[in-house]
Protein backbone atom coordinates (compact mmCIF):
# COMPACT_ATOMS: atom_id res chain seq x y z
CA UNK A 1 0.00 0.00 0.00
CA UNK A 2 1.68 3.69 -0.69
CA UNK A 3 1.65 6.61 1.35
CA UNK A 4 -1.57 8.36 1.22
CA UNK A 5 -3.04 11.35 3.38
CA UNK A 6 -6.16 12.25 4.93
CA UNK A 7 -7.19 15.21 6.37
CA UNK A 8 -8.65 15.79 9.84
CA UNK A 9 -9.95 19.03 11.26
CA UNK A 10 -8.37 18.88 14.57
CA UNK A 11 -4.91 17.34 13.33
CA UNK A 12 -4.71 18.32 10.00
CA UNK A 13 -2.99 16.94 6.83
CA UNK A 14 -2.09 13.33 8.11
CA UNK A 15 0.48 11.18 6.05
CA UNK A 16 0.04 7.10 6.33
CA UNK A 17 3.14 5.62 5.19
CA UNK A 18 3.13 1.98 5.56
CA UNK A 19 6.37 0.23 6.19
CA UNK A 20 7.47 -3.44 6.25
CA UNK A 21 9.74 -3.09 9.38
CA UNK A 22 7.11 -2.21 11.76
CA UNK A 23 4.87 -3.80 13.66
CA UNK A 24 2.41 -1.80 15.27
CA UNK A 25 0.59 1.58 14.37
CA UNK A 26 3.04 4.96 15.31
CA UNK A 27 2.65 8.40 14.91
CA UNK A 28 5.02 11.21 14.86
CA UNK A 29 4.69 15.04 14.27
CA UNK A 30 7.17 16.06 11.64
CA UNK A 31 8.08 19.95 9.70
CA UNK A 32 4.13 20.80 11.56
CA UNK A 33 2.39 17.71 9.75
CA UNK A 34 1.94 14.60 11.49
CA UNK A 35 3.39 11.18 10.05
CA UNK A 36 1.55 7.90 11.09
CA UNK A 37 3.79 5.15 10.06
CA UNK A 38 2.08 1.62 9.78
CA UNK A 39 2.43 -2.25 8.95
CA UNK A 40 1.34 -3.23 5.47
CA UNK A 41 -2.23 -4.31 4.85
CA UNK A 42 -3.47 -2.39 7.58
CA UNK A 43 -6.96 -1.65 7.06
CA UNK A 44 -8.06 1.95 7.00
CA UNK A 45 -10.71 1.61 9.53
CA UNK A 46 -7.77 0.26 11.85
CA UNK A 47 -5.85 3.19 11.10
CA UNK A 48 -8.13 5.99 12.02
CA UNK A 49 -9.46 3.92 15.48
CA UNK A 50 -6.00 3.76 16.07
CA UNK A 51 -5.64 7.71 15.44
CA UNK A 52 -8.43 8.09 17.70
CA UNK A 53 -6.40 6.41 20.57
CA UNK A 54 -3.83 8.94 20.06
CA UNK A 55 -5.37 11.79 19.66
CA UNK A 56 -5.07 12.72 23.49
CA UNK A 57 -1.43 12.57 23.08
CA UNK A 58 -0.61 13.84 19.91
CA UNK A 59 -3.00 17.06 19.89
CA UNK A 60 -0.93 19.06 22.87
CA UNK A 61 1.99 18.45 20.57
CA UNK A 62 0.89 19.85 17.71
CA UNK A 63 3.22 22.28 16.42
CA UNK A 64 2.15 25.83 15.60
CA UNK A 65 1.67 26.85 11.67
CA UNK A 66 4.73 27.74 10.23
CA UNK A 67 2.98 29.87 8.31
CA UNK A 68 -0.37 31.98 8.82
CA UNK A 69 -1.47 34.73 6.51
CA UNK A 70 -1.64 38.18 8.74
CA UNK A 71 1.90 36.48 10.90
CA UNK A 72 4.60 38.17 10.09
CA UNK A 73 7.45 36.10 10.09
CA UNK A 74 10.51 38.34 11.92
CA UNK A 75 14.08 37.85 11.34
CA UNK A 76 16.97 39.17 12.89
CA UNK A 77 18.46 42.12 10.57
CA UNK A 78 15.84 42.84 10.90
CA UNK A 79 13.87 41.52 8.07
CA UNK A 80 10.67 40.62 7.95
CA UNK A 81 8.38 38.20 5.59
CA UNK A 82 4.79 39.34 5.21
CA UNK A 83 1.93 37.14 3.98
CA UNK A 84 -0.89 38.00 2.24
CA UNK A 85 -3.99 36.70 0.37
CA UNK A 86 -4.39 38.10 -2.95
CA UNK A 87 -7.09 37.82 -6.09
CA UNK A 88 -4.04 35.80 -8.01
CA UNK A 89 -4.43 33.20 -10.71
CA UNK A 90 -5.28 30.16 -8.64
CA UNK A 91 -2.11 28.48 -7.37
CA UNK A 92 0.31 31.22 -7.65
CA UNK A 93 2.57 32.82 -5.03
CA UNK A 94 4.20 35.95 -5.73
CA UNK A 95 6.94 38.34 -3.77
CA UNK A 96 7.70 42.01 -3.85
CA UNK A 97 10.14 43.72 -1.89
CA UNK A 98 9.07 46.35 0.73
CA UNK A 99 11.27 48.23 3.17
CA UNK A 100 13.67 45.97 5.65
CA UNK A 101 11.22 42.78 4.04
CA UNK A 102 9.13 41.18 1.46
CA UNK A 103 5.69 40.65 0.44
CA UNK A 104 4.57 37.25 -0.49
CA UNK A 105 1.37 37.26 -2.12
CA UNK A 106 -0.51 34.03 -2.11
CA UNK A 107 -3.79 33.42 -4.17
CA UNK A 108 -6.46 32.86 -2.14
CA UNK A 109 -6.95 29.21 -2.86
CA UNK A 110 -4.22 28.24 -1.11
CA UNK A 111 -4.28 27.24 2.35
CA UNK A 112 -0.68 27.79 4.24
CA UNK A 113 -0.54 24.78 6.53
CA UNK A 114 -0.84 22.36 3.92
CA UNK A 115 2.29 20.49 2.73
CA UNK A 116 2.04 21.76 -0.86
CA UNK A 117 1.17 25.20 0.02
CA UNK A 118 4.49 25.55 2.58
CA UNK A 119 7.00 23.88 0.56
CA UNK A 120 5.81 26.72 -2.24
CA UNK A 121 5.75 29.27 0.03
CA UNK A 122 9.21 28.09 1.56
CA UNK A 123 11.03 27.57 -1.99
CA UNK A 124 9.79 31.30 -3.00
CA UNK A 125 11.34 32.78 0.21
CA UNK A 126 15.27 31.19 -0.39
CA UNK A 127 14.65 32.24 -3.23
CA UNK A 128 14.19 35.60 -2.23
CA UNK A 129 16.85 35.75 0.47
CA UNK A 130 19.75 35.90 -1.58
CA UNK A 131 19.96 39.46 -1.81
CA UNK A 132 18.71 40.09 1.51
CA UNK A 133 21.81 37.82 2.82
CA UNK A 134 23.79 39.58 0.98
CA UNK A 135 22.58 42.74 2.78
CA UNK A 136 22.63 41.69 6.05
CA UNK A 137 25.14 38.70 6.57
CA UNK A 138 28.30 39.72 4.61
CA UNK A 139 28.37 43.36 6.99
CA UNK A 140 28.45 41.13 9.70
CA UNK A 141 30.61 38.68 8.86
CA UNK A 142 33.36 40.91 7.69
CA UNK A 143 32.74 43.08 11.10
CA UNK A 144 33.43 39.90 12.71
CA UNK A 145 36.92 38.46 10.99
CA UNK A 146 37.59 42.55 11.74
CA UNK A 147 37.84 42.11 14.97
CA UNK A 148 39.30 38.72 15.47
CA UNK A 149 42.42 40.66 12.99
CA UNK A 150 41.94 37.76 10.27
CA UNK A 151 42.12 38.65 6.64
CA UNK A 152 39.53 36.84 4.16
CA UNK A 153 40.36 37.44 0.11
CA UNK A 154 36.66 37.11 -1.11
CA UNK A 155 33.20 36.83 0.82
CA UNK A 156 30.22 34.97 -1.31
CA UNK A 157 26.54 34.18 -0.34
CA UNK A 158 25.72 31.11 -2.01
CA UNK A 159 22.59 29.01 -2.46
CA UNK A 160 23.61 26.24 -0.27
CA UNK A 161 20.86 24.27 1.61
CA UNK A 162 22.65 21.78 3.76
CA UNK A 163 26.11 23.15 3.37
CA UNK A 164 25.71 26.72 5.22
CA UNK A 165 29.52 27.91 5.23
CA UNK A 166 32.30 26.92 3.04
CA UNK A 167 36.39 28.35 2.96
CA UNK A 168 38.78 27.48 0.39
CA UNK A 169 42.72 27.21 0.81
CA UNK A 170 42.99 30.99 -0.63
CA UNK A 171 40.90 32.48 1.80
CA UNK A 172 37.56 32.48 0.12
CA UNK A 173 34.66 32.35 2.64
CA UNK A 174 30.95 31.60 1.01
CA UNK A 175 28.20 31.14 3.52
CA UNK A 176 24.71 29.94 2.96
CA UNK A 177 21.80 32.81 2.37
CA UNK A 178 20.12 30.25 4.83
CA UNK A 179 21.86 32.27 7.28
CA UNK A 180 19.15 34.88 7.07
CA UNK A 181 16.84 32.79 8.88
CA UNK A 182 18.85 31.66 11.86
CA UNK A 183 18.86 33.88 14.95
CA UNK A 184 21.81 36.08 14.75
CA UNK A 185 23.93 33.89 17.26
CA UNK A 186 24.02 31.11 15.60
CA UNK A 187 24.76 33.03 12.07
CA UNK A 188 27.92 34.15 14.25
CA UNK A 189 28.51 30.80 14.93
CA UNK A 190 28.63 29.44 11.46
CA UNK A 191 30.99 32.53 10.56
CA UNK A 192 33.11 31.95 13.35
CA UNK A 193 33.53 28.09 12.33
CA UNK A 194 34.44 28.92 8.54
CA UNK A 195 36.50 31.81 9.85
CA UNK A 196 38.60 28.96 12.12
CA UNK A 197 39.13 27.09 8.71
CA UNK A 198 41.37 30.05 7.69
CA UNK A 199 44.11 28.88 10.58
CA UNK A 200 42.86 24.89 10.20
CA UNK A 201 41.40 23.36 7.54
CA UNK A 202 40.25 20.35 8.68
CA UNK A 203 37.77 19.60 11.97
CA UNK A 204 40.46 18.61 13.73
CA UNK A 205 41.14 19.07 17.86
CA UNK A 206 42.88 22.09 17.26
CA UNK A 207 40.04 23.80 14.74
CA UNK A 208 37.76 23.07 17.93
CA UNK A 209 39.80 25.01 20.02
CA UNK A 210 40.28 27.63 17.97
CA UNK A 211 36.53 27.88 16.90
CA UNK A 212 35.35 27.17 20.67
CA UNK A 213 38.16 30.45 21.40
CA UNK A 214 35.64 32.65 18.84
CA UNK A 215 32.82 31.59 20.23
CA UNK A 216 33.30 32.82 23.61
CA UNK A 217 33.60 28.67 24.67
CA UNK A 218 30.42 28.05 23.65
CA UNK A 219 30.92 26.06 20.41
CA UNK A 220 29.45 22.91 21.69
CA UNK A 221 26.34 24.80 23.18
CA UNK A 222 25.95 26.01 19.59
CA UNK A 223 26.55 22.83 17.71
CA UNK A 224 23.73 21.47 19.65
CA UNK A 225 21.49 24.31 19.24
CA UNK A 226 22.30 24.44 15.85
CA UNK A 227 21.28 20.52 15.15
CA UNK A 228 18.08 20.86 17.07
CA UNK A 229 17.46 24.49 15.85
CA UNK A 230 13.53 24.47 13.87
CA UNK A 231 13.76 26.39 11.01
CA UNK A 232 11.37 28.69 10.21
CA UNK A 233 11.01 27.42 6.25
CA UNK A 234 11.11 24.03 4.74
CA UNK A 235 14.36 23.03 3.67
């Protein structure tokens, strides 16, 4: 049986993905949508009594929207993402720059909460970001090597998506437009790590001292808010 999904008004958009190495009915929220993972041949009867029986547990878990049109969506910068519902062509999205943010337009057919509707929504603002990031994270990285006295020969934002900070052997530092939607703290952190690469290239014992040095001695407080960190967009 494939994945299908069903919709219920208190939990939302539910996913059923059946798999062969489980034995028993789960569920599981996951990026605000909530997973049930199932043996094959389940019947869907079983499935939704067995939702039933969950839903005292799973509903105070329920993550918040990640998107709600009227909620701005703040960033450190600042910059600031506002959505809108607009007469549009049926399933378009569309973004105009204001002042210190952007509009995103969204035609009124779509429903932000749904899986379709956020990954749009999410792909049209990294797409956007670039020049924000370029605005707002390359001032403060450079004020940052300033006053650690380290030289860097060329600063890049780049479209990465899993790969937030790169530097090359000459001194080139690219870091992730990503960066415009982490709190500014851990944006320092990801500077501060590629800016360590200029001394160490590698992740050795030494390039943890020196990064953990950068950071004040919190680089493993940072790594782990960093891993666990919920981004505000679908990546």
């Amino acid at each position: 049986m494939p994945a299908t999904e069903i919709y219920d008004p208190e939990l939302g958009d539910i996913q059923i993905t059946p798999r062969r190495s489980t034995s028993r009915i789960s569920a599981r929220w996951r990026d605000g949508h909530l997973l049930v993972i199932t043996p094959y041949g389940v019947s869907r009867a079983r499935i939704l009594e067995a939702i039933e029986a969950m839903r005292p547990r799973l509903l105070p878990g329920k993550p918040q929207p990640m998107f709600e049109i009227g909620r701005p969506l703040h960033l450190d910068g600042p910059y600031t993402y506002y959505l809108e519902h607009t007469s549009l062509t049926s399933g378009r999205i569309t973004a105009h720059p204001v002042a210190a943010g952007m509009v995103l337009c969204i035609s009124s057919d779509l429903t932000p909460g749904t899986p379709q509707t956020d990954t749009a929504i999410s792909r049209l603002m990294i797409r956007t970001a670039h020049c924000a990031a370029t605005a707002i994270i390359l001032p403060q990285a450079r004020e940052l090597a300033h006053s650690l006295n380290l030289e860097v020969r060329e600063w890049a934002i780049s479209h990465g998506r899993r790969t937030l900070g790169t530097c090359t052997r000459d001194r080139r530092i690219s870091l992730s437009s990503l960066l415009l939607f982490l709190p500014a703290h851990l944006r320092d952190y990801i500077i501060y790590h590629e800016l360590a690469h200029l001394t160490e290239m590698n992740h050795s014992a030494r390039f943890h001292r020196l990064c953990d040095t950068y950071c004040s001695g919190r680089e493993a407080e940072l790594i782990k808010e960093l891993r666990t960190y919920r981004w505000p967009i679908l990546r």
